[in-house]
Protein backbone atom coordinates (compact mmCIF):
# COMPACT_ATOMS: atom_id res chain seq x y z
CA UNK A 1 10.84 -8.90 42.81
CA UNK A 2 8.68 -6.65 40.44
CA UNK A 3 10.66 -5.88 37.27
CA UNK A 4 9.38 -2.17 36.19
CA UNK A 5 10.78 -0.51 33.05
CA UNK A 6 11.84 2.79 33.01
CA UNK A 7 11.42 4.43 29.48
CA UNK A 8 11.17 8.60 29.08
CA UNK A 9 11.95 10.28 25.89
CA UNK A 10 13.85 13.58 26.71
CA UNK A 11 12.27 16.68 28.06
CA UNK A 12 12.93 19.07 25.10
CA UNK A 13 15.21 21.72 26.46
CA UNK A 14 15.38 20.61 30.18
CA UNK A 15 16.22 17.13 30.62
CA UNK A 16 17.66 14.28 28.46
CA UNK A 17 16.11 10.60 28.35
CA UNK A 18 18.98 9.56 30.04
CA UNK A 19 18.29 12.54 33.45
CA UNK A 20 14.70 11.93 33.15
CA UNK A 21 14.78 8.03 33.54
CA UNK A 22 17.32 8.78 36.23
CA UNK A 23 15.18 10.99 38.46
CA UNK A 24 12.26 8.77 38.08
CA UNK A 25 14.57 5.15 39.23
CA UNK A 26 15.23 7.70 42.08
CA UNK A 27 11.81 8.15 43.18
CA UNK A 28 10.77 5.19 42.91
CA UNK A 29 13.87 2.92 44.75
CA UNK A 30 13.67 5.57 47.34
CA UNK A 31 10.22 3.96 48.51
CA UNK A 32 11.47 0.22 47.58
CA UNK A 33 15.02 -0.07 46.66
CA UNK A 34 14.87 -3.79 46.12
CA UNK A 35 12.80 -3.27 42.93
CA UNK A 36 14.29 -4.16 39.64
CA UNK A 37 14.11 -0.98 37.61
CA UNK A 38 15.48 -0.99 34.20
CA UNK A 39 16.10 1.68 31.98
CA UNK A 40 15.95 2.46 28.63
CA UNK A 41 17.06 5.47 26.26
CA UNK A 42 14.68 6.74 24.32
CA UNK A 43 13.81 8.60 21.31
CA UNK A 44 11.46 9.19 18.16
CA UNK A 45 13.85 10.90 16.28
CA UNK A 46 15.04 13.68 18.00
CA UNK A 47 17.61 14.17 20.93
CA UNK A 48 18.78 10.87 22.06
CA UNK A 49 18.17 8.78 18.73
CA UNK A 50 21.84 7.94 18.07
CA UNK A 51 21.66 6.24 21.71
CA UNK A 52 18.61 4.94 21.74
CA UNK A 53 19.10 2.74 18.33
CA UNK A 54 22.18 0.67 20.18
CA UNK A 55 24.96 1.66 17.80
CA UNK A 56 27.90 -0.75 17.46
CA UNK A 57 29.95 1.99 17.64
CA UNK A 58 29.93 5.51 17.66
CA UNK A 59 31.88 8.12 15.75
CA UNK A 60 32.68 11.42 17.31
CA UNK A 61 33.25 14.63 14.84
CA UNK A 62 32.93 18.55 14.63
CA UNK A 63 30.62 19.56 11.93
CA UNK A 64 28.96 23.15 11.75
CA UNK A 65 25.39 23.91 13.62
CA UNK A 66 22.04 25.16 12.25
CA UNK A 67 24.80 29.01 12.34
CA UNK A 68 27.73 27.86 10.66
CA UNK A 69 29.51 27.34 14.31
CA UNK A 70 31.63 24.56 14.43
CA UNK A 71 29.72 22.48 16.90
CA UNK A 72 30.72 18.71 18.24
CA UNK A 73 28.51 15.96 17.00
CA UNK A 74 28.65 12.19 16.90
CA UNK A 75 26.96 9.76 14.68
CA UNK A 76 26.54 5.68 15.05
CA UNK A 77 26.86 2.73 12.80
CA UNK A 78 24.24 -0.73 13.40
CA UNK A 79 25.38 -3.45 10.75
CA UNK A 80 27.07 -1.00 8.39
CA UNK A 81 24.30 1.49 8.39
CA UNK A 82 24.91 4.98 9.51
CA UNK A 83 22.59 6.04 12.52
CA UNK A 84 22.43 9.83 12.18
CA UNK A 85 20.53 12.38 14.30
CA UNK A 86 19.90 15.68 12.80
CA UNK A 87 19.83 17.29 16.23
CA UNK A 88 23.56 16.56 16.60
CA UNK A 89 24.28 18.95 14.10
CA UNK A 90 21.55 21.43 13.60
CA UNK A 91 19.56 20.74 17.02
CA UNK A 92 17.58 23.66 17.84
CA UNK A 93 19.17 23.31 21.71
CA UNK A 94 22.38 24.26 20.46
CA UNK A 95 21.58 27.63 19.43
CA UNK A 96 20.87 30.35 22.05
CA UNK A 97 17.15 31.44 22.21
CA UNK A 98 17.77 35.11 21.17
CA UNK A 99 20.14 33.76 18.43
CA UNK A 100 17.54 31.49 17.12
CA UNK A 101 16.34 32.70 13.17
CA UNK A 102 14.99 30.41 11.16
CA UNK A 103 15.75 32.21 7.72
CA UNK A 104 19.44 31.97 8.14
CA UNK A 105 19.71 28.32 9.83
CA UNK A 106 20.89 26.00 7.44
CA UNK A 107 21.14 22.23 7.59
CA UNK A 108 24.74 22.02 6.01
CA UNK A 109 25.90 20.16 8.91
CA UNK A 110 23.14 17.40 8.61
CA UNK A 111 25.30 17.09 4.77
CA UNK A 112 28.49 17.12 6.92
CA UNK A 113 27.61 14.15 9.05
CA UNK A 114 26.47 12.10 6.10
CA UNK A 115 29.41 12.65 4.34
CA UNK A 116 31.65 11.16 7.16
CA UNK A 117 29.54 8.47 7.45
CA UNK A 118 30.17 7.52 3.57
CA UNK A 119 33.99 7.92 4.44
CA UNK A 120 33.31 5.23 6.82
CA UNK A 121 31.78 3.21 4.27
CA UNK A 122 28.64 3.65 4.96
CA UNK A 123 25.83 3.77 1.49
CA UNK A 124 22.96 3.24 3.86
CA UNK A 125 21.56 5.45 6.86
CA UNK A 126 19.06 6.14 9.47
CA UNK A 127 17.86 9.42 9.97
CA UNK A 128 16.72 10.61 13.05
CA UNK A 129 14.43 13.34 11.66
CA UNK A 130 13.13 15.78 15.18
CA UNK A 131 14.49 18.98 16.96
CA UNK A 132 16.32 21.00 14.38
CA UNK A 133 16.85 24.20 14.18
CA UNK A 134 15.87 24.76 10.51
CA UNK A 135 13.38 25.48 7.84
CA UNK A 136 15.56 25.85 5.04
CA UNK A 137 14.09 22.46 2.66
CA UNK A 138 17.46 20.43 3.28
CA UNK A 139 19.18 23.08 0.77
CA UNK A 140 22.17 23.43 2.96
CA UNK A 141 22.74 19.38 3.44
CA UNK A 142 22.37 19.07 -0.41
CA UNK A 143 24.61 22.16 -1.02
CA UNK A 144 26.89 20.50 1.37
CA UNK A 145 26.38 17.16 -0.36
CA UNK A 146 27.18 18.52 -3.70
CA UNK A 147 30.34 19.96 -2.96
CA UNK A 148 31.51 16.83 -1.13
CA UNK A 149 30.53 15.07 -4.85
CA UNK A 150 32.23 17.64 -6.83
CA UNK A 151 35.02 17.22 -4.93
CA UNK A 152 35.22 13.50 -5.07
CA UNK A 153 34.92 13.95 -9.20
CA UNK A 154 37.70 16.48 -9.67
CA UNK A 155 35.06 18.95 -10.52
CA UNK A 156 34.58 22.84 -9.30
CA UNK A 157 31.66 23.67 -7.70
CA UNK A 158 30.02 25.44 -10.81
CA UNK A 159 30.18 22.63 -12.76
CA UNK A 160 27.38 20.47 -13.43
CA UNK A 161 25.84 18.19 -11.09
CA UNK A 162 23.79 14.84 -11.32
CA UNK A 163 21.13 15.13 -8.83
CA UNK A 164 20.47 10.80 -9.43
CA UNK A 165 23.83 10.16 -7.76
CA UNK A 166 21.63 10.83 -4.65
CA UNK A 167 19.71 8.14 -5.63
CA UNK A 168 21.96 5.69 -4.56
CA UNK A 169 21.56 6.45 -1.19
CA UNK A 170 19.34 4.37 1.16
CA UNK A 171 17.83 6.36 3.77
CA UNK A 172 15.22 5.13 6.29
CA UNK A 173 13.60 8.30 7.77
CA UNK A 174 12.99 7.91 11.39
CA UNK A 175 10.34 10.81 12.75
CA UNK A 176 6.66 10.87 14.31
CA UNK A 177 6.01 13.62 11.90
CA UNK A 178 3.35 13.17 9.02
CA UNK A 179 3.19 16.95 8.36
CA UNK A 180 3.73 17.40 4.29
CA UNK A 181 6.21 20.10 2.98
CA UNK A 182 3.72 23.24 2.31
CA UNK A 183 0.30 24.40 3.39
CA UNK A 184 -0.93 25.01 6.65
CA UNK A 185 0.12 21.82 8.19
CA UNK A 186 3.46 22.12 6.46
CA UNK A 187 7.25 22.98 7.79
CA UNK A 188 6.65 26.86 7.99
CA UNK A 189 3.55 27.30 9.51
CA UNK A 190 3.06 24.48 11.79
CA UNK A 191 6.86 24.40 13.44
CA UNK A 192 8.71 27.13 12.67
CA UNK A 193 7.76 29.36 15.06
CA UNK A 194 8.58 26.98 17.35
CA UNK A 195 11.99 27.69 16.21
CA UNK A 196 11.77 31.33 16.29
CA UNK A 197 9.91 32.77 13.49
CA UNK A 198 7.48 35.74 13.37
CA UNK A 199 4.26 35.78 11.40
CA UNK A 200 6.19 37.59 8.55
CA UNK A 201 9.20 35.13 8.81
CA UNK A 202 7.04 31.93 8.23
CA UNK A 203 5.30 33.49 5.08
CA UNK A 204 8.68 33.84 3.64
CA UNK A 205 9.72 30.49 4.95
CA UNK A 206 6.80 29.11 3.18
CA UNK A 207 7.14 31.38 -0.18
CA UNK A 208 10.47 29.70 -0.14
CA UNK A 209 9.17 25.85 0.40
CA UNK A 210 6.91 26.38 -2.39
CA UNK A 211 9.38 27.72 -4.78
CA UNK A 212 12.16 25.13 -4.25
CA UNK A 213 9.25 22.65 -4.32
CA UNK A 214 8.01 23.69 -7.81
CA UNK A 215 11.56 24.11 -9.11
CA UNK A 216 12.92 20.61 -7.99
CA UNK A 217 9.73 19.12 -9.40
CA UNK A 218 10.68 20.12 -12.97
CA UNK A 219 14.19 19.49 -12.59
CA UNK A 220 13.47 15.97 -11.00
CA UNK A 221 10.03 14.58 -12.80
CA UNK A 222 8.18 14.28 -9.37
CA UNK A 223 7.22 15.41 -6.71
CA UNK A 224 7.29 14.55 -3.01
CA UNK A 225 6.09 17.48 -1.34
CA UNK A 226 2.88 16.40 -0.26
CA UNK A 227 4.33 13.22 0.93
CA UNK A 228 3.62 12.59 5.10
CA UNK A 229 6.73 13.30 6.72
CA UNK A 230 8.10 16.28 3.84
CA UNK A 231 7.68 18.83 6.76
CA UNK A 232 9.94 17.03 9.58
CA UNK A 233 12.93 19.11 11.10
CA UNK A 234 11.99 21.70 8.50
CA UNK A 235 12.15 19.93 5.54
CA UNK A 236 14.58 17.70 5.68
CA UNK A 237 12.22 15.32 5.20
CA UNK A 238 11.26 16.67 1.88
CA UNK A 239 15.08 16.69 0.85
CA UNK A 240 15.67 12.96 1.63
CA UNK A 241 12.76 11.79 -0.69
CA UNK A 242 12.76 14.29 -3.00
CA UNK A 243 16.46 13.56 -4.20
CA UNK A 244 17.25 10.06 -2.91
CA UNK A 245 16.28 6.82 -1.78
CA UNK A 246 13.97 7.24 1.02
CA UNK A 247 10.98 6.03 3.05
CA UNK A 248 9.65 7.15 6.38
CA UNK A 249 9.55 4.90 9.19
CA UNK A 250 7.44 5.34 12.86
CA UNK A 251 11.06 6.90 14.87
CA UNK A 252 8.89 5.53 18.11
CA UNK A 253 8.43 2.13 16.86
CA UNK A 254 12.14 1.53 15.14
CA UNK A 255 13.88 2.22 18.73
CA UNK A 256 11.71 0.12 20.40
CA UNK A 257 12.53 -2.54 18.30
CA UNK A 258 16.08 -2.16 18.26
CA UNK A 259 16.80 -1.08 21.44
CA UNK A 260 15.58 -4.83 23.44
CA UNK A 261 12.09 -3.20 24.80
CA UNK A 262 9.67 -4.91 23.09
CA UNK A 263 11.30 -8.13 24.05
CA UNK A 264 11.41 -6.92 28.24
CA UNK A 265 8.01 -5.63 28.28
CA UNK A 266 6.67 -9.25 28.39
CA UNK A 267 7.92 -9.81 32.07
CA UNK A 268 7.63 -5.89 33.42
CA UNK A 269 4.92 -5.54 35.93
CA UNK A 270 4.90 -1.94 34.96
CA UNK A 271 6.07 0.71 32.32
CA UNK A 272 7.10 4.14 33.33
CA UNK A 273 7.16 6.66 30.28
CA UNK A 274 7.03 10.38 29.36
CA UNK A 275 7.95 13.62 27.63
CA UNK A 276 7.61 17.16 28.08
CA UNK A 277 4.42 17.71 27.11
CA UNK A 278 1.95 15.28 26.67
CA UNK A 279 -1.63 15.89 25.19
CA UNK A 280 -3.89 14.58 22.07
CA UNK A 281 -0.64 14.44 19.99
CA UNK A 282 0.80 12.40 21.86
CA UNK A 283 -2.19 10.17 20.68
CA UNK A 284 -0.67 10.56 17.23
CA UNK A 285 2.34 8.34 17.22
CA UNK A 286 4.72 9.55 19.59
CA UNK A 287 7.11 7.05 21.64
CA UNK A 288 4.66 6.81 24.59
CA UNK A 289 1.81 6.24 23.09
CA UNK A 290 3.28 3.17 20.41
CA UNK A 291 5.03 2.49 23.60
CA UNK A 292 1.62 1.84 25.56
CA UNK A 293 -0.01 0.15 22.41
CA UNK A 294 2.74 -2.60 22.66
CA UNK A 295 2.46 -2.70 26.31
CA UNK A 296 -1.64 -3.89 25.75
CA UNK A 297 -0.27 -6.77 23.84
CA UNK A 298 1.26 -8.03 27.59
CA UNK A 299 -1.53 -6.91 29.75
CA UNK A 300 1.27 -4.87 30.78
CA UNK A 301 0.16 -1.33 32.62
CA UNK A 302 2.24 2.25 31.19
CA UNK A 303 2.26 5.70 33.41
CA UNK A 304 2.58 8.48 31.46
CA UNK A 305 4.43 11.20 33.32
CA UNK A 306 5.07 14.60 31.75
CA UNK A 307 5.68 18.37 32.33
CA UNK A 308 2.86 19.57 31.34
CA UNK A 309 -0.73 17.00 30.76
CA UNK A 310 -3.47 18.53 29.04
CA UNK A 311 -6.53 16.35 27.66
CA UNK A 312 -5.81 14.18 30.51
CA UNK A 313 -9.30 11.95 30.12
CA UNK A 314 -8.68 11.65 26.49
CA UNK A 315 -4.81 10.10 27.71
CA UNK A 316 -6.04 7.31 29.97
CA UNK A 317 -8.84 6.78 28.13
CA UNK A 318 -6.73 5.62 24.99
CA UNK A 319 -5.27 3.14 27.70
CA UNK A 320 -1.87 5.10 29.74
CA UNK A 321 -2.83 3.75 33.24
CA UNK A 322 -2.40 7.14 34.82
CA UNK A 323 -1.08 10.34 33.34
CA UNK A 324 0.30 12.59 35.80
CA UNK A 325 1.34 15.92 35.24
CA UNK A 326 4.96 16.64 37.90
CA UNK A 327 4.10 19.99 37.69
CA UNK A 328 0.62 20.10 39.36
CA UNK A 329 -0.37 22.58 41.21
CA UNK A 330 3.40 24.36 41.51
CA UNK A 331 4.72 26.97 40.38
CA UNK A 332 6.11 27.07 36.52
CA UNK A 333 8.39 30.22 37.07
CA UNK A 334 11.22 27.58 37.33
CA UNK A 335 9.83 24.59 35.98
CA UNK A 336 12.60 23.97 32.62
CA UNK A 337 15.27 24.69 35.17
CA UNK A 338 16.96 21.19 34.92
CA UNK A 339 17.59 20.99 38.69
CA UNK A 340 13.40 21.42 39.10
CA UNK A 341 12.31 19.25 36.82
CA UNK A 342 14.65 16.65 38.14
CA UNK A 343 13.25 16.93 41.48
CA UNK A 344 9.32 16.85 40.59
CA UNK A 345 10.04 13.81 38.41
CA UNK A 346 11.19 12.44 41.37
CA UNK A 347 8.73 13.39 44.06
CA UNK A 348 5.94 12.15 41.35
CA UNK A 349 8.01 8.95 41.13
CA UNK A 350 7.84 8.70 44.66
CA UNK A 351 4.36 9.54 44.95
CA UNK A 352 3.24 6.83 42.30
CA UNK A 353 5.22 4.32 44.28
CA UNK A 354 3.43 4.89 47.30
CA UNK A 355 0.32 4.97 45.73
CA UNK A 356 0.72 1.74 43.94
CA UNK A 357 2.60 -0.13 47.19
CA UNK A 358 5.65 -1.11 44.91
């Protein structure tokens, strides 16, 4: 019986890991329904992480979104550590696309799901750094953080504050982004239009980047702007090592290693991954790609499926077996519709089956 493993990360505002690996086990057990298809959640940092790392449990909550909503949100514990997605608070799919500003989203609620995780005891945590709705530096989570330290200390909020009892937080940051704070690969001008800013808006994003930047510099005797990884989910990044304990890990590679794929991939006859879109960055440390470099290791062969392909030479060429694009040659009127996408991932699952005579 062939063993194939099933293994997209989500479609960004269409389809979750979870619906796309579903539609493609579909397609493909329509054409042989004896195969053994296995699935796995996945994630690089964004939607899905808190999943995809295999909490031991997981801890539901209300904290507020990227608006000041009350939103619901969940976050995981592994072996005491707190496994944290920023897109359960402040993801950028939880606020409406003519709502969507990045010079009023904050990332309090990122600060809000930290500090229930140290009321469960947790001192150490895993960011999932990827699809947020903000660009404000982390100055809402540390606003957030500060009051929740006040508060703990007796203290108003205009007292004075320690910035180096952030210190003693561990934080691993999980994210596929290597994009420093400021500049013109930074936070503002690289992804925050992606999030709904106008030409204007980012230079006052990035005015803003570089003045918090400069001021926390001074106030903390270094500075970690320019550090790979400042400029994910709109600084966040920046926030974590700036003010406590932090390194930056490959999101990509950490699942796979917790979540049991590494170890399966040595008896899969064949890997079936994705994501939305799928082009030269892909190339650049995203899930499918470290996915595909571990696959090599097994002699194991990885399809790469994906909304929309573009430098599909350059793809297979690096070494995905095929990269097929489920929207080729249809129409993309309807194409993010969820029931659409679901149905082409399918049909191209079905298609790939026949062509390889699983």
């Amino acid at each position: 019986m062939k063993k194939i493993i099933v293994a997209l990360d989500s479609f960004k505002g269409c389809l979750s890991s979870q619906e796309a690996n579903k539609a493609v086990i579909d397609g493909l057990s329509t054409y042989n329904p004896s195969l053994d298809l296995q699935a796995y959640t996945m994630s690089d940092g964004g939607e899905g992480f808190t999943e995809a790392m295999c909490p031991d449990s997981i801890i539901h909550c209300h904290v507020h979104d990227a608006l000041m909503r009350w939103t619901d949100a969940e976050f995981g514990i592994k072996d005491g550590k707190a496994i944290i997605e920023v897109a359960q608070a402040v993801g950028l799919s939880k606020i409406e696309k003519e709502q969507r500003n990045p010079l009023v989203a904050t990332s309090y609620g990122v600060g809000e799901l930290i500090v229930q995780a140290m009321m469960k005891g947790c001192r150490e945590f895993i960011i999932g750094l990827g699809g947020s709705a903000t660009s404000d530096c982390g100055l809402g989570m540390l606003r957030c953080l500060r009051h929740a330290f006040q508060t703990q200390d007796h203290k108003n909020w205009y007292d004075s504050f320690d910035t180096k009892q952030w210190r003693k937080l561990k934080v691993t940051l999980a994210t596929d982004v290597s994009n420093p704070l400021c500049g013109p690969n930074g936070a503002s001008y690289v992804f925050a239009p992606q999030k709904g800013a106008s030409s204007e808006d980012v230079d006052k994003l990035e005015r803003r980047a570089l003045t918090f930047s400069r001021m926390a510099a001074i106030h903390q005797g270094f500075d970690m702007s320019n550090a790979a990884g400042a400029g994910a989910a709109g600084g966040l990044g920046y926030a974590f090592m700036e003010f406590m304990d932090a390194e930056v890990v490959s999101g990509a590679t950490m699942v796979l290693q917790q979540n049991g794929l590494y170890e399966a991939m040595k008896e899969a006859q064949l890997i079936v991954t994705g994501e939305g879109k799928a082009d030269r960055q892909t190339l650049m440390g995203k899930m499918p790609y470290v996915m595909m470099q571990r696959a090599k290791q097994f002699d194991v062969p990885v399809v790469l499926m994906a909304g929309l392909i573009q430098d599909k030479s350059a793809l297979e060429s690096a070494g995905f077996e095929q990269a097929i694009n489920i929207n080729d040659g249809l129409s993309m009127d309807h194409a993010l519709d969820k029931e659409v996408a679901t149905q082409r991932l399918k049909d191209s699952s079905l298609t790939l089956a026949k062509h390889l005579k699983l």
